[in-house]
Protein backbone atom coordinates (compact mmCIF):
# COMPACT_ATOMS: atom_id res chain seq x y z
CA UNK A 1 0.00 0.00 0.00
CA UNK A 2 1.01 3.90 -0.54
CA UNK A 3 2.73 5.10 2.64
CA UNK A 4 0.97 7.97 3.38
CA UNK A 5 3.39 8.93 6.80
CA UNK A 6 5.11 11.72 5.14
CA UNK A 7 2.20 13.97 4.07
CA UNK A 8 1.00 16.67 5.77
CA UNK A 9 -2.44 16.62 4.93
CA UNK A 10 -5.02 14.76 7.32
CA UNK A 11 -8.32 14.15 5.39
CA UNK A 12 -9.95 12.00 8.36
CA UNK A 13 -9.48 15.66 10.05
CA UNK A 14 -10.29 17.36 7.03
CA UNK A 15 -13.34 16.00 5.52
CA UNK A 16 -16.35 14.23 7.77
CA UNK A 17 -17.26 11.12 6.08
CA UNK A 18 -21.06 9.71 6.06
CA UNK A 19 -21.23 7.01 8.62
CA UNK A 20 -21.62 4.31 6.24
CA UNK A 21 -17.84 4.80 4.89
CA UNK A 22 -16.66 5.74 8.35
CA UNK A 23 -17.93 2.04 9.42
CA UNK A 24 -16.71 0.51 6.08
CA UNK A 25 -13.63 2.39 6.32
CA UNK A 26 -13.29 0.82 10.23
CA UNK A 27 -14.23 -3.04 9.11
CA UNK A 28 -11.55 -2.35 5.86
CA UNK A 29 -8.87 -1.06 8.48
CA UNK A 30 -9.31 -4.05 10.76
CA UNK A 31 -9.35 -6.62 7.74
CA UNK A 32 -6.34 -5.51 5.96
CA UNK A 33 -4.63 -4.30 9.00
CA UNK A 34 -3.77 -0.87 7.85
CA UNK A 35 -4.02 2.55 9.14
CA UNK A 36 -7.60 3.92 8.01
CA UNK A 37 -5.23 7.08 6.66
CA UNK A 38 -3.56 4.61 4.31
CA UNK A 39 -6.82 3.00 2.60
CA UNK A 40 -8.37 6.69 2.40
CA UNK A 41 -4.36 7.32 0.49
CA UNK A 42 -4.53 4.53 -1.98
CA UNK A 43 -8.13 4.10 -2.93
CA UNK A 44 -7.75 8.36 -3.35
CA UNK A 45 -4.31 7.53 -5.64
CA UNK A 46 -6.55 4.80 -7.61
CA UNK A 47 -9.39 6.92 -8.15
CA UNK A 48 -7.35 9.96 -9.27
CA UNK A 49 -5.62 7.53 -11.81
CA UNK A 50 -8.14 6.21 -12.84
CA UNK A 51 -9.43 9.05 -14.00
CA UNK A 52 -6.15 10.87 -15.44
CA UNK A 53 -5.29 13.32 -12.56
CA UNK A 54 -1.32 13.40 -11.58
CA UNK A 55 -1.03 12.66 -8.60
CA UNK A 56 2.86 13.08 -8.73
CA UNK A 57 2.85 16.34 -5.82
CA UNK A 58 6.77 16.71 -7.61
CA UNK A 59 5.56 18.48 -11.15
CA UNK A 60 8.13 17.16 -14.02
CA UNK A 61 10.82 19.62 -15.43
């Protein structure tokens, strides 16, 4: 999974969840055994390519 321990932002701060993803997000963190932060990181990073935004926060010279 993306390590998400060297960002500064904190979207579990940031952005309230409904309380269906916020128990989702719980059962996912317990299954996988990962930080909550780093499933909200890599199913953000999947999304975003997915869709064709850079996610690269280091723009190419």
């Amino acid at each position: 999974m993306w390590n998400v321990s060297d960002q500064r932002v904190n979207a579990l701060g940031k952005y309230r969840l409904p309380l269906e993803f916020n128990e989702r997000l719980g059962k996912a963190s317990m299954v996988f055994g990962a930080p909550e932060e780093e499933i909200l990181a890599q199913a953000l990073r999947e999304f975003l390519e997915k869709h064709g935004i850079r996610t690269s926060i280091h723009p190419e010279s």
